[in-house]
Protein backbone atom coordinates (compact mmCIF):
# COMPACT_ATOMS: atom_id res chain seq x y z
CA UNK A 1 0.00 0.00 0.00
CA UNK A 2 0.75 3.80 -0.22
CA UNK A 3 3.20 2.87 -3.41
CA UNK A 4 2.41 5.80 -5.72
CA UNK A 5 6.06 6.85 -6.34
CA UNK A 6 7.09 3.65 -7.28
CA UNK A 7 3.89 1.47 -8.83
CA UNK A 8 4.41 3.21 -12.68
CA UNK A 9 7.67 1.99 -13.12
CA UNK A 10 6.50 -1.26 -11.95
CA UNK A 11 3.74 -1.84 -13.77
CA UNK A 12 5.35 -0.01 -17.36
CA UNK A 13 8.24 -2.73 -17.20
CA UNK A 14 5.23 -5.21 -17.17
CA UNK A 15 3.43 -3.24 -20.30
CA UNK A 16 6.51 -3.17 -21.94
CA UNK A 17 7.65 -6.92 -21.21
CA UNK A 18 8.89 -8.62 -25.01
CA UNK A 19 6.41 -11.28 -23.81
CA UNK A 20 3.23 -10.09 -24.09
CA UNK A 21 0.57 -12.50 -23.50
CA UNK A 22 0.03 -11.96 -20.05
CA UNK A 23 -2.37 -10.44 -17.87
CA UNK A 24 -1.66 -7.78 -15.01
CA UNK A 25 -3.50 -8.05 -11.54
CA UNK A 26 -2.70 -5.49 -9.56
CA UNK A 27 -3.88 -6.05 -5.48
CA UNK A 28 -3.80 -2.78 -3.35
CA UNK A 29 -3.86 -3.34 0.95
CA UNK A 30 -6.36 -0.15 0.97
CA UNK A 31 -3.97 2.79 0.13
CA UNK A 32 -4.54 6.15 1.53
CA UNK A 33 -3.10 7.45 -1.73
CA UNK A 34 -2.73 7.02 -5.66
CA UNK A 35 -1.84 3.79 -5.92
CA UNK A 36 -5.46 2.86 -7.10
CA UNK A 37 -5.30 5.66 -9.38
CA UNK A 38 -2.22 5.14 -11.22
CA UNK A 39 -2.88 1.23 -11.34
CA UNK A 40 -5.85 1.25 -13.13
CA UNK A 41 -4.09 3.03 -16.10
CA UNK A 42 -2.07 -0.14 -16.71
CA UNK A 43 -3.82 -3.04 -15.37
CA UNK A 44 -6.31 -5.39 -16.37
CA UNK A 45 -8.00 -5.93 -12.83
CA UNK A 46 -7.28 -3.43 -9.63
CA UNK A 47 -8.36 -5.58 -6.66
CA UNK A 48 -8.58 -3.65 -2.93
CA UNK A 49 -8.84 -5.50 0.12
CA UNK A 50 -6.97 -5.20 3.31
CA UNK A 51 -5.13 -7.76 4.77
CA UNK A 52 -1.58 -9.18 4.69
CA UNK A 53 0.88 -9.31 1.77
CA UNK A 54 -0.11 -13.22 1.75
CA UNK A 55 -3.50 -12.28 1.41
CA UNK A 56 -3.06 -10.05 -1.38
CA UNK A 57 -0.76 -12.58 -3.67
CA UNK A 58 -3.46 -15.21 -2.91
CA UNK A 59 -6.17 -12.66 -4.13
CA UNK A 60 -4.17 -11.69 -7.06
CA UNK A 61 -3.45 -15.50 -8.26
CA UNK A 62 -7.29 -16.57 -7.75
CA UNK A 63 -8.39 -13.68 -9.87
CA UNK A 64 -6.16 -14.13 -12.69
CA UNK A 65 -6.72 -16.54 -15.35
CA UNK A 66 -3.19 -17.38 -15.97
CA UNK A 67 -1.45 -21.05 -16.04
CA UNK A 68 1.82 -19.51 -14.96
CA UNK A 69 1.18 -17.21 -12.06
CA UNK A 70 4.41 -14.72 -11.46
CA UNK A 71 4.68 -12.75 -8.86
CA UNK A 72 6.62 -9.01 -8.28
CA UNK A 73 6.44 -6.41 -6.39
CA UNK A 74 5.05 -2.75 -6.55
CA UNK A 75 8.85 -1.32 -5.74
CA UNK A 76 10.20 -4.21 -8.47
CA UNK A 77 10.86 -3.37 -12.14
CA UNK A 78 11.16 -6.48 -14.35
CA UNK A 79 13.99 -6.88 -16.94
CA UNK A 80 12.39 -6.25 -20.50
CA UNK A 81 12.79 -10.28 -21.06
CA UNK A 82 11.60 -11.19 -17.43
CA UNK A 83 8.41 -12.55 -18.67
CA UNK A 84 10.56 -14.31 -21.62
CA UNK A 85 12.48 -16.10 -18.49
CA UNK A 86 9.37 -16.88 -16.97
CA UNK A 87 7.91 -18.71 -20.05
CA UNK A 88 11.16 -20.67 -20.76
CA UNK A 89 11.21 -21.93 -17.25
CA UNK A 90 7.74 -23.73 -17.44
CA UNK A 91 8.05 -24.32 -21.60
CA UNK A 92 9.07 -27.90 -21.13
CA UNK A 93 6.93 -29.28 -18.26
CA UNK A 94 9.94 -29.77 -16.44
CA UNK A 95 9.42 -27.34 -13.11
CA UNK A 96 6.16 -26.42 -11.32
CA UNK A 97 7.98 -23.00 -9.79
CA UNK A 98 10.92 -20.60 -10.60
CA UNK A 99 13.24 -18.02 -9.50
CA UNK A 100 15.90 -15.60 -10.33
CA UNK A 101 18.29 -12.72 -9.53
CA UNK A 102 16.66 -9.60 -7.85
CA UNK A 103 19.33 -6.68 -8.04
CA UNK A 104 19.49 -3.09 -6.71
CA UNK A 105 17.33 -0.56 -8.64
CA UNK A 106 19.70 2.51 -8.45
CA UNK A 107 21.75 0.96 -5.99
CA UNK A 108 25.51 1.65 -5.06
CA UNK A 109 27.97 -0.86 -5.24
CA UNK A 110 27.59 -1.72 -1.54
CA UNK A 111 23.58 -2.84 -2.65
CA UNK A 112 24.61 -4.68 -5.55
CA UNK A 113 26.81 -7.13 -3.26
CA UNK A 114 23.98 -7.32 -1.11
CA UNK A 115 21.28 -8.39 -3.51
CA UNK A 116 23.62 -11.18 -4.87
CA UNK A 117 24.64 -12.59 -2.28
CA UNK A 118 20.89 -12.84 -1.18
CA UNK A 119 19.16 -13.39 -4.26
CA UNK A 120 21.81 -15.08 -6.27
CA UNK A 121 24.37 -17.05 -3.95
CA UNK A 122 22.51 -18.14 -1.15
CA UNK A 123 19.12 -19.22 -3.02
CA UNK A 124 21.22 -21.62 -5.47
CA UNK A 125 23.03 -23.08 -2.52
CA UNK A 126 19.40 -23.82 -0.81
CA UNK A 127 18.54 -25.51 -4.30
CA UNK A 128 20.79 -27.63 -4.29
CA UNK A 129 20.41 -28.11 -0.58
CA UNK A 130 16.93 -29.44 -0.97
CA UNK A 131 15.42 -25.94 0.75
CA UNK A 132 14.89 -24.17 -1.88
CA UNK A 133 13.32 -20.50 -0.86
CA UNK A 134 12.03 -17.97 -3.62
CA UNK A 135 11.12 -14.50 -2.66
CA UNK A 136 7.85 -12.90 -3.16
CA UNK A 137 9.31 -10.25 -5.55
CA UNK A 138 10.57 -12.30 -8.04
CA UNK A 139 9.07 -15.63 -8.49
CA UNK A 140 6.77 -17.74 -10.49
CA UNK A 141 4.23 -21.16 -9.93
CA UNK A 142 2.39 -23.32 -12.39
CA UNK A 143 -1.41 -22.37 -11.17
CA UNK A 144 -2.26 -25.89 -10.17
CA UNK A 145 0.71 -26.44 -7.72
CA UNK A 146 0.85 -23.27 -6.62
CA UNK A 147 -2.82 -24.07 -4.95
CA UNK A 148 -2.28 -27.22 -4.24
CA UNK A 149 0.92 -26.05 -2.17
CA UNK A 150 -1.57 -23.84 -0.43
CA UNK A 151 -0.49 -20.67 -1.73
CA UNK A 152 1.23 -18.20 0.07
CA UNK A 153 1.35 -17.97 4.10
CA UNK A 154 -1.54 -15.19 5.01
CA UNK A 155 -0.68 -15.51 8.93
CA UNK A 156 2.58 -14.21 9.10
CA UNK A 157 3.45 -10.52 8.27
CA UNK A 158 6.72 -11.04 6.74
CA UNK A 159 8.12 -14.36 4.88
CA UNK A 160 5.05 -15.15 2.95
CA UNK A 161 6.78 -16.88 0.58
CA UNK A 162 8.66 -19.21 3.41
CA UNK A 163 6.21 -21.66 3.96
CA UNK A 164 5.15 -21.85 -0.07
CA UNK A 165 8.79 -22.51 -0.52
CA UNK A 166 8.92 -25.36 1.45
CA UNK A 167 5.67 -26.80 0.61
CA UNK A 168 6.36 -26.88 -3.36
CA UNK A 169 9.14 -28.53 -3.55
CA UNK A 170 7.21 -31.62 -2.15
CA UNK A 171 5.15 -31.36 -5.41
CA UNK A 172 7.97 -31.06 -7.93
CA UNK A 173 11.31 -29.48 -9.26
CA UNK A 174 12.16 -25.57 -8.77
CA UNK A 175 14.50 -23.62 -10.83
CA UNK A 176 16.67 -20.89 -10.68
CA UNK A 177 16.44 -19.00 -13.70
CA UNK A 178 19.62 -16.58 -14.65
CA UNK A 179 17.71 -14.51 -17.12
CA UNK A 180 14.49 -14.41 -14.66
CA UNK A 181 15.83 -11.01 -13.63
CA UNK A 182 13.94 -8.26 -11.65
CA UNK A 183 15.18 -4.76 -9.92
CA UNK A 184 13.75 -3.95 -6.68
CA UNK A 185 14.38 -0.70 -4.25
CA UNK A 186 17.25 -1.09 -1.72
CA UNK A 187 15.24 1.64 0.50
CA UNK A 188 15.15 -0.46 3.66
CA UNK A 189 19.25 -0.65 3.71
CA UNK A 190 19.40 3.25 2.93
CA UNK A 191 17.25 3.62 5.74
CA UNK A 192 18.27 0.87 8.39
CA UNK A 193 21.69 -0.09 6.57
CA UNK A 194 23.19 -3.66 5.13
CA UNK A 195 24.20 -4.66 8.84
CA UNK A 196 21.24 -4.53 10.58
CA UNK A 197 18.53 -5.32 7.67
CA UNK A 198 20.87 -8.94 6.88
CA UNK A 199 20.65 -10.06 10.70
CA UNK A 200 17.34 -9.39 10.75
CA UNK A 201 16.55 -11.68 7.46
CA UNK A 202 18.75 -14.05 8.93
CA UNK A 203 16.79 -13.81 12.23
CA UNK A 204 12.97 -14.21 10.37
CA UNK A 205 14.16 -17.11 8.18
CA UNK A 206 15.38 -18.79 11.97
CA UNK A 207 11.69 -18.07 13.41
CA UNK A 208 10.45 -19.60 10.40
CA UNK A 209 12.06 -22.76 10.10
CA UNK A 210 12.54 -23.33 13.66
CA UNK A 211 9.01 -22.67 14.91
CA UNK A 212 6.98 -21.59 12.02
CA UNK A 213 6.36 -18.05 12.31
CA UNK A 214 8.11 -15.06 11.46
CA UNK A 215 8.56 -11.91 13.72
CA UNK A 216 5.90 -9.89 14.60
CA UNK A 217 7.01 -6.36 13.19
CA UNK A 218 8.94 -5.37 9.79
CA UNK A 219 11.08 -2.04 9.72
CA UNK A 220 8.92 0.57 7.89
CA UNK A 221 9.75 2.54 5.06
CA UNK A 222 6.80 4.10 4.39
């Protein structure tokens, strides 16, 4: 919610994707200011319901109409070909859900170790680990085991995508996808800094897997 100043760019790298049979379903937690407004210009269904970021995904994947359901962010911008990635991962029937980098948008070079070592390096090694872990601003599900999985976690505030993670890989193979590439805002480590914001990931994904629920409050940015 309240993502005016960064939902165009979002949605335009969607509009603009060289894959263009998709659909855009944009879910808004009751914004207090022109999100709404400036999503309807771009896509095909505006959905508003409050709740938690769970909730929303869940909302957005049972209205779509979609096979592949892929999932980004409002502060994400998708490589031109991200959609193109997307496709190729599911083209051969091979993987039920899929993954990629997510790097810096306007970042310094301080970010852009950051975002590899947490969206590059560490979710291969939990591949091939047997844990694999795909965050909610870059990833994508084939629509029948995404649901069966039982879609994204709408209890806990933060780590929605922890649970869904776990729970898919019991229903087939997951992929990380080089070219499945995405840009998201490094605004929480301008504000809180690399230090502090990586303990506390590391701390969440500890709550998660050790007792099932994340912590109870996420540093704002808004």
């Amino acid at each position: 919610m309240n993502e005016e100043h960064y939902i165009v760019q979002c949605l335009e790298s969607i509009v603009k994707q060289s894959y263009k049979d998709h659909e855009i379903v944009v879910v808004d937690g009751e914004s207090s200011d022109r999100t709404v407004e400036l999503a309807e210009k771009y896509a095909d269904k505006v959905i508003v319901r409050k709740g938690s970021v769970g909730v929303a995904r869940n909302l957005g994947a049972k209205n779509s109409r979609g096979s592949i359901l892929a999932f980004i962010d409002a502060d994400t911008v998708a490589h031109p070909c991200w959609l193109d990635a997307v496709d190729e991962s599911f083209r051969k029937g091979e993987f039920i859900a899929a993954t990629g980098p997510t790097l810096p948008l306007n970042g310094d070079r301080s970010d852009e170790i950051y975002y590899r070592i947490a969206t590059i390096y560490v979710p291969k090694l939990l591949l091939i680990l047997g844990t694999p872990y795909m965050g909610g601003f870059n990833c994508a599900y084939e629509r029948n085991a995404f649901f069966r999985a039982g879609g994204f976690d709408e209890e806990n505030i933060i780590s929605e995508e922890a649970k869904l993670s776990f729970n898919i890989k019991r229903l087939g193979k997951v992929t990380f996808n080089d070219r499945m590439i995405t840009f998201t805002s490094p605004r929480r480590m301008r504000r809180y800094g690399h230090i502090y914001m990586g303990v506390f990931y590391v701390l969440n994904s500890s709550m998660i897997y050790l007792r099932g629920r994340s912590l109870r409050k996420y540093p704002r940015i808004r």
